[in-house]
Protein backbone atom coordinates (compact mmCIF):
# COMPACT_ATOMS: atom_id res chain seq x y z
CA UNK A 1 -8.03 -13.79 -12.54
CA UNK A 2 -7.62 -16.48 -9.63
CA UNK A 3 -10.44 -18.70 -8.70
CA UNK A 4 -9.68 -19.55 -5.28
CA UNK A 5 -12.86 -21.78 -3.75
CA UNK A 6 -14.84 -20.74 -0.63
CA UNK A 7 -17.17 -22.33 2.57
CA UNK A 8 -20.48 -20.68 1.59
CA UNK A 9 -21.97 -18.88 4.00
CA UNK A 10 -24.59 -21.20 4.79
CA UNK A 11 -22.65 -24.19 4.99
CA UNK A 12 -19.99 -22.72 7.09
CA UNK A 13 -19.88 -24.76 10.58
CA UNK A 14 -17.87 -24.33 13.96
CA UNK A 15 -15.06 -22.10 14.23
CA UNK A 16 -15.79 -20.98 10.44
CA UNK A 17 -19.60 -19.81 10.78
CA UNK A 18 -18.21 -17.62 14.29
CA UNK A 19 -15.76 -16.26 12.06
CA UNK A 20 -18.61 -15.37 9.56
CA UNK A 21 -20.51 -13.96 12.16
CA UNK A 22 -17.52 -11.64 13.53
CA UNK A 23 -16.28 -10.25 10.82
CA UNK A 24 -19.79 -10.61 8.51
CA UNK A 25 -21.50 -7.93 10.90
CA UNK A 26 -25.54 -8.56 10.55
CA UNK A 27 -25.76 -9.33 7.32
CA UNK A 28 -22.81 -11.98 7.80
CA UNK A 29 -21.32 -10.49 4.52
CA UNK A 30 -17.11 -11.11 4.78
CA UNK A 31 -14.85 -9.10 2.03
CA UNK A 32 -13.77 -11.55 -0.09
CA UNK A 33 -10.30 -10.69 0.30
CA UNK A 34 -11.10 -12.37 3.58
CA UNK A 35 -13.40 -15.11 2.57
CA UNK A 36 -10.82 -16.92 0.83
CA UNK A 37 -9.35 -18.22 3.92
CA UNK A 38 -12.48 -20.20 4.59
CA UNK A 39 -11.30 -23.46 3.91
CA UNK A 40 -8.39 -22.29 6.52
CA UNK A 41 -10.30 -20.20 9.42
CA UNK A 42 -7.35 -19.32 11.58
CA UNK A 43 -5.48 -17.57 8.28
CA UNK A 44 -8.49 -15.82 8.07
CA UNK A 45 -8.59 -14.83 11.53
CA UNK A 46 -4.79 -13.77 11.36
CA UNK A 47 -5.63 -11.52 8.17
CA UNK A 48 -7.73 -9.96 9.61
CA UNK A 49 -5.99 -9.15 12.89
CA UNK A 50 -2.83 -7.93 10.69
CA UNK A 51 -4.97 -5.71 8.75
CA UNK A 52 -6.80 -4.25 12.15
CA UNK A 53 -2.65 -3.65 13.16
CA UNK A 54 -1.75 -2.17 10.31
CA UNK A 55 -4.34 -0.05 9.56
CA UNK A 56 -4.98 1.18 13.11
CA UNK A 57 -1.96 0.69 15.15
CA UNK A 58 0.99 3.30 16.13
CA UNK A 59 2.80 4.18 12.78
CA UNK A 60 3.34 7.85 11.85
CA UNK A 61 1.28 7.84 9.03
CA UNK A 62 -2.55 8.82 9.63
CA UNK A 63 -5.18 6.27 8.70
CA UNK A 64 -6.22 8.46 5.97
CA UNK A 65 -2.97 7.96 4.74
CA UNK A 66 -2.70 4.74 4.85
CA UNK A 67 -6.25 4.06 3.13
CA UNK A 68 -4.72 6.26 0.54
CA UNK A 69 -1.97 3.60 0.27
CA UNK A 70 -3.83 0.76 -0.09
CA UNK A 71 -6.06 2.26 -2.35
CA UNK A 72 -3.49 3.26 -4.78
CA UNK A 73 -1.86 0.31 -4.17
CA UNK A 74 -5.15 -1.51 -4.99
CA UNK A 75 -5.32 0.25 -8.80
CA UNK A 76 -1.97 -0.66 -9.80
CA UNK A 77 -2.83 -4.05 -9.24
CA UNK A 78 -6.40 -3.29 -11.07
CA UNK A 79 -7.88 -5.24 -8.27
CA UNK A 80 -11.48 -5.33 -8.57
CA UNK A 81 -12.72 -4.47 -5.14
């Protein structure tokens, strides 16, 4: 598996620590498929806004469906999360 390194939460300053707070929700927890663009904040901003696009803009397949893309998707790349 990949290391790739991260800003800690509590070290995370600026830009990074409203990103954090955005996407963390109270508890300022960030999926870590997300948290690896710490040491880059706007990637991580742009993930997430592509995800938000494809997962809930127009496309003919429900969201249902495609959660039960990404899922599957997901297992044959036995990722962990």
């Amino acid at each position: 598996m990949a290391h790739i390194p991260y800003v800690p939460y509590e070290e995370a300053q600026g830009t990074l620590a409203e990103l954090y707070r955005r996407y963390g929700g109270p508890n300022m927890h960030v999926d870590h498929i997300i948290r690896v663009h710490s040491l880059n904040p706007p990637s991580m901003e742009h993930h997430v806004k592509l995800y938000a696009h494809l997962m809930r803009g127009p496309s003919p397949l429900s969201r249902a469906q495609r959660e039960m893309i990404a899922v599957t998707v997901s297992g044959v790349n036995r990722c962990f999360y």
